[in-house]
C-alpha atoms as a PDB file:
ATOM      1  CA  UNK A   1       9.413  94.788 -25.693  1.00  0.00           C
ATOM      2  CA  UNK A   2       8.697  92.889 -28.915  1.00  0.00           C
ATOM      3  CA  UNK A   3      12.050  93.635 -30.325  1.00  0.00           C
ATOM      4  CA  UNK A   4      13.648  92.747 -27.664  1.00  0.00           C
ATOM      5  CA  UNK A   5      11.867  89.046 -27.011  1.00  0.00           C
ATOM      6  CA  UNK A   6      13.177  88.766 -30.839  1.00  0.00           C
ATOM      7  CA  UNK A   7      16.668  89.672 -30.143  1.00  0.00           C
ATOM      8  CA  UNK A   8      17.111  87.637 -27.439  1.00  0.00           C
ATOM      9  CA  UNK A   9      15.545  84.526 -28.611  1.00  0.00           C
ATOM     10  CA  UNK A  10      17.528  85.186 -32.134  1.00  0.00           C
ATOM     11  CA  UNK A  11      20.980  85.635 -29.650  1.00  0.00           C
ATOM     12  CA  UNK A  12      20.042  81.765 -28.205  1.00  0.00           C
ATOM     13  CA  UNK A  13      19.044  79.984 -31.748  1.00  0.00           C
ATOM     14  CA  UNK A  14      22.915  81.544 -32.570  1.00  0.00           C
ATOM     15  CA  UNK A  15      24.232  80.422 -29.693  1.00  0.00           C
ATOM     16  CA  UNK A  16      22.208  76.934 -29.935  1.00  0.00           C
ATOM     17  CA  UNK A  17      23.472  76.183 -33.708  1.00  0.00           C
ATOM     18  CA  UNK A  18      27.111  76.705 -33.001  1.00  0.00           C
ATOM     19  CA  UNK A  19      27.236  74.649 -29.509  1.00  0.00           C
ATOM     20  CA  UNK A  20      25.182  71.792 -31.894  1.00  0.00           C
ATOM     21  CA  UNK A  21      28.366  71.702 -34.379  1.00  0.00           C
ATOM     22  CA  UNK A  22      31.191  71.572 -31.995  1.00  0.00           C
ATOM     23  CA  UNK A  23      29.154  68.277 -30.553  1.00  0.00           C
ATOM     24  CA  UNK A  24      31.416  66.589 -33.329  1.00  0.00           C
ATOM     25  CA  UNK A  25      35.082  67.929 -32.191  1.00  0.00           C
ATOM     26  CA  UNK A  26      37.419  65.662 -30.316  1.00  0.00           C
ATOM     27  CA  UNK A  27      38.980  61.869 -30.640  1.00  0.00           C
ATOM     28  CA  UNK A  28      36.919  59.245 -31.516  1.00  0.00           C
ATOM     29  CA  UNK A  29      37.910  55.583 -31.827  1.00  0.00           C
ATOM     30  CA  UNK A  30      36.375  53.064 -34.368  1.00  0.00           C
ATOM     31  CA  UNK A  31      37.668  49.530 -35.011  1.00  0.00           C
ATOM     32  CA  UNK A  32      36.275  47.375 -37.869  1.00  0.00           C
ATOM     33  CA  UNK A  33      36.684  43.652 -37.904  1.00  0.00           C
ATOM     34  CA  UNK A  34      38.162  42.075 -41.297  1.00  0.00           C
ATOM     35  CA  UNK A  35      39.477  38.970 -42.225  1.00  0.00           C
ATOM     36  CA  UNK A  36      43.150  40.221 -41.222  1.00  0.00           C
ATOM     37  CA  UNK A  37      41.497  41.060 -38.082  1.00  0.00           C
ATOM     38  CA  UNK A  38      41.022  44.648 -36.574  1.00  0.00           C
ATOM     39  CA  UNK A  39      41.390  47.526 -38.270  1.00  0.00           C
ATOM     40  CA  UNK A  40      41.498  50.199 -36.122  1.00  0.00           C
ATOM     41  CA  UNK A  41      41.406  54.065 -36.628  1.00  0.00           C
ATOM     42  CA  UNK A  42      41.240  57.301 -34.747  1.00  0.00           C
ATOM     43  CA  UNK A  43      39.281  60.371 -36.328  1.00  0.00           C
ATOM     44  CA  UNK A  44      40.354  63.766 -34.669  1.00  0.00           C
ATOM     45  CA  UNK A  45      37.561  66.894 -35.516  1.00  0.00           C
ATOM     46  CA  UNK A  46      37.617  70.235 -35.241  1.00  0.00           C
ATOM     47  CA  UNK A  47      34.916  71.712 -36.020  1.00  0.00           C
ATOM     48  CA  UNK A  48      35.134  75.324 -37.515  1.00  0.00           C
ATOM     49  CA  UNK A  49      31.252  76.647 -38.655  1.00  0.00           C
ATOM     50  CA  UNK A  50      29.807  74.035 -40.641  1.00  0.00           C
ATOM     51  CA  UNK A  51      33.345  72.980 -41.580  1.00  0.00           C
ATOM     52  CA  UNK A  52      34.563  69.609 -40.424  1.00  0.00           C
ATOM     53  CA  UNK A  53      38.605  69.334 -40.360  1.00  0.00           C
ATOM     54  CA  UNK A  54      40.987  67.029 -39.326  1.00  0.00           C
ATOM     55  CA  UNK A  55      42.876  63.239 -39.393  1.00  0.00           C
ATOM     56  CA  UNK A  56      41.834  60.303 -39.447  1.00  0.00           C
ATOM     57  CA  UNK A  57      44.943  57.792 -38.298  1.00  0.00           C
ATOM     58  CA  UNK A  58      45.694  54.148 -37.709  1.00  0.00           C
ATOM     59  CA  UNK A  59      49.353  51.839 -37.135  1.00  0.00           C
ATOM     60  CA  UNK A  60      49.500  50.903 -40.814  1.00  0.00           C
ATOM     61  CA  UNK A  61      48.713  54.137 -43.041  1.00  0.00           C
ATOM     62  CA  UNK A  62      49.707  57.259 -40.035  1.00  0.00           C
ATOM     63  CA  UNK A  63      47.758  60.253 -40.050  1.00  0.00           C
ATOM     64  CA  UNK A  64      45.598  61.412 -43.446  1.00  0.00           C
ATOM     65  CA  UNK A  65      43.545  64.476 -43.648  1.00  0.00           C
ATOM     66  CA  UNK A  66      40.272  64.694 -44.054  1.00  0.00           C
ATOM     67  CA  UNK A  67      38.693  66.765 -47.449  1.00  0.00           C
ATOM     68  CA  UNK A  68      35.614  68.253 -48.216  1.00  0.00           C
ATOM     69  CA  UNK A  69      34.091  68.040 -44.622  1.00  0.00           C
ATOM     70  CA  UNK A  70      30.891  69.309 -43.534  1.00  0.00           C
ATOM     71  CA  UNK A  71      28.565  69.153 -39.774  1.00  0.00           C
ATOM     72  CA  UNK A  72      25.319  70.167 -39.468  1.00  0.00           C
ATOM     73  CA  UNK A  73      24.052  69.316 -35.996  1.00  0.00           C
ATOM     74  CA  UNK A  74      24.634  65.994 -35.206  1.00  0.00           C
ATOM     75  CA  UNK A  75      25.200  64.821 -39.059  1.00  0.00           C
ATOM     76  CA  UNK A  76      28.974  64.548 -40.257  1.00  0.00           C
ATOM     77  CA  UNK A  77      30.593  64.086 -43.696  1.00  0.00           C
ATOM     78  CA  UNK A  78      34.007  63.511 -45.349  1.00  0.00           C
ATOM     79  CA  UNK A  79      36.266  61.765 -47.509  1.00  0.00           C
ATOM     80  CA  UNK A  80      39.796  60.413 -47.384  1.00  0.00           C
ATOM     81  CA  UNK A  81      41.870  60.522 -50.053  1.00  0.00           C
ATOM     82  CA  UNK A  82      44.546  57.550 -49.692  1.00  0.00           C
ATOM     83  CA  UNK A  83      47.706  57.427 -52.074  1.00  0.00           C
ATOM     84  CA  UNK A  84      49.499  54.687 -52.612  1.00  0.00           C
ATOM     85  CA  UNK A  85      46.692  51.936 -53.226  1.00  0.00           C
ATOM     86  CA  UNK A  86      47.704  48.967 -55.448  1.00  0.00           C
ATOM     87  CA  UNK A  87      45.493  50.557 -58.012  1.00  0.00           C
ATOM     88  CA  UNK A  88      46.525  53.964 -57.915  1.00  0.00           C
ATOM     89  CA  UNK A  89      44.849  56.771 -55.124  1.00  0.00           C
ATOM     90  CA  UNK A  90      41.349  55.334 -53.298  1.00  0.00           C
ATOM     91  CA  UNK A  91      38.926  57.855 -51.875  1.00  0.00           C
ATOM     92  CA  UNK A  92      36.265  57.181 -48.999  1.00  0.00           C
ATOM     93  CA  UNK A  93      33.538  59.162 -48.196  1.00  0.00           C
ATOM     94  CA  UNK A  94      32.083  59.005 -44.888  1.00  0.00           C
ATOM     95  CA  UNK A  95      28.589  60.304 -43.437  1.00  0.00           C
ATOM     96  CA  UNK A  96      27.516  59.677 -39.703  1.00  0.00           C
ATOM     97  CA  UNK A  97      25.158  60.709 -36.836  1.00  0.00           C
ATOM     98  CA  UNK A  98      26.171  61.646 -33.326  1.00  0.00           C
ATOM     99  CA  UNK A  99      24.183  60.261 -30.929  1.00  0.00           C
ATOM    100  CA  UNK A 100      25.734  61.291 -27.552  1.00  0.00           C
ATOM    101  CA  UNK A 101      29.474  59.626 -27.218  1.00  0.00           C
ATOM    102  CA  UNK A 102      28.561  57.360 -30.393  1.00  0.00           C
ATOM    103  CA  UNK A 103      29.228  58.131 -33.977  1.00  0.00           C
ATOM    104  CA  UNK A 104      27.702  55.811 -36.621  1.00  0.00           C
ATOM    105  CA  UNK A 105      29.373  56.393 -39.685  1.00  0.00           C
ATOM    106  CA  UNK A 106      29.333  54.556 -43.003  1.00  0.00           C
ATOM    107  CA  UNK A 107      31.660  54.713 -45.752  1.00  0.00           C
ATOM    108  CA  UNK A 108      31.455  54.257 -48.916  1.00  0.00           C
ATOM    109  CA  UNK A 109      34.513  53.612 -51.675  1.00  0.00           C
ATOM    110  CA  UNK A 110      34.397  55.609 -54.452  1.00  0.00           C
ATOM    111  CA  UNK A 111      34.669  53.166 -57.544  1.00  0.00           C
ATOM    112  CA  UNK A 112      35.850  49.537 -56.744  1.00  0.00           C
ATOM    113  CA  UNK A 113      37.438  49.196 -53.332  1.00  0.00           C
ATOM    114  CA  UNK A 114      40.443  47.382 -53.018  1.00  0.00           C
ATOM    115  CA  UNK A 115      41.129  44.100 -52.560  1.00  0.00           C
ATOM    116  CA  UNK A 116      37.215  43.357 -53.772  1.00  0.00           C
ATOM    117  CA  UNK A 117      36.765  44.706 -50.013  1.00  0.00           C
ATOM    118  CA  UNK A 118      33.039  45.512 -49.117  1.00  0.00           C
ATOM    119  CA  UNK A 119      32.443  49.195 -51.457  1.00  0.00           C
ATOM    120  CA  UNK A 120      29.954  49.977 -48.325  1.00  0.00           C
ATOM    121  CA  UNK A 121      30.621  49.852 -44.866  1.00  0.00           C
ATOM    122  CA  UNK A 122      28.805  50.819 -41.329  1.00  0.00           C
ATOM    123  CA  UNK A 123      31.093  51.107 -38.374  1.00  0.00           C
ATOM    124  CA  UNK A 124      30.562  52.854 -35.078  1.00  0.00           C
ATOM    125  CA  UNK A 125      33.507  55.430 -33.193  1.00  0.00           C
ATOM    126  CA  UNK A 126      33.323  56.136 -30.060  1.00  0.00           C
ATOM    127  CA  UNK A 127      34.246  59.501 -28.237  1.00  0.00           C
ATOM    128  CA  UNK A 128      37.650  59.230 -26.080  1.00  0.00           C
ATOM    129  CA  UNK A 129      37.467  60.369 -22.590  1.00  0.00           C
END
């Protein structure tokens, strides 16, 4: 009877950590406010294991990939590697919380950002319906 409270209970933490990953997969919507106005952008997840794929996309740069992306309940992390900056290629790492339909993410340019642009940033994205 033991082994089998342990199997079952084992079956449910399994069950429990891969429904807590896939809380990140979908559309979510962000816009941050700059001096040129809003800059908005749409991150689309899929979540595969602990691996975080997919785009994040906006009117002026299309659709980018996301690298070296990671979930591990409710926490999130990336990076976007942009070509084609006035300096040469920019990359932005993200890290973020669920919290229900909210995502609070903050990135973080990695050496000077463009523009002398804030290097650190804290935005929230909300999941599309």
């Amino acid at each position: 009877m033991a082994l089998r409270t342990f199997a079952m209970a084992a079956a449910l933490s399994l069950v429990s950590l891969a429904a807590s990953g896939q809380e990140a997969t979908g559309r979510w919507n962000a816009s941050i406010e700059t001096d040129q106005g809003a800059f908005s952008m749409v991150f689309e997840f899929i979540v595969e294991g602990m691996t975080l794929l997919g785009t994040m996309s906006n009117e002026f740069i299309g659709s980018t990939p996301i690298s070296d992306g990671t979930t591990n309940g409710k926490d999130v992390a990336f990076k976007l590697k942009l070509e084609g900056g006035p300096d040469g290629p920019v990359t932005i790492s993200y890290k973020g919380t669920i919290n229900g339909d909210q995502l609070s993410l903050t990135s973080k340019f990695e050496g000077a950002p463009p523009a002398g642009g804030p290097a650190e940033l804290t935005f929230t994205a909300t999941r599309a319906e």
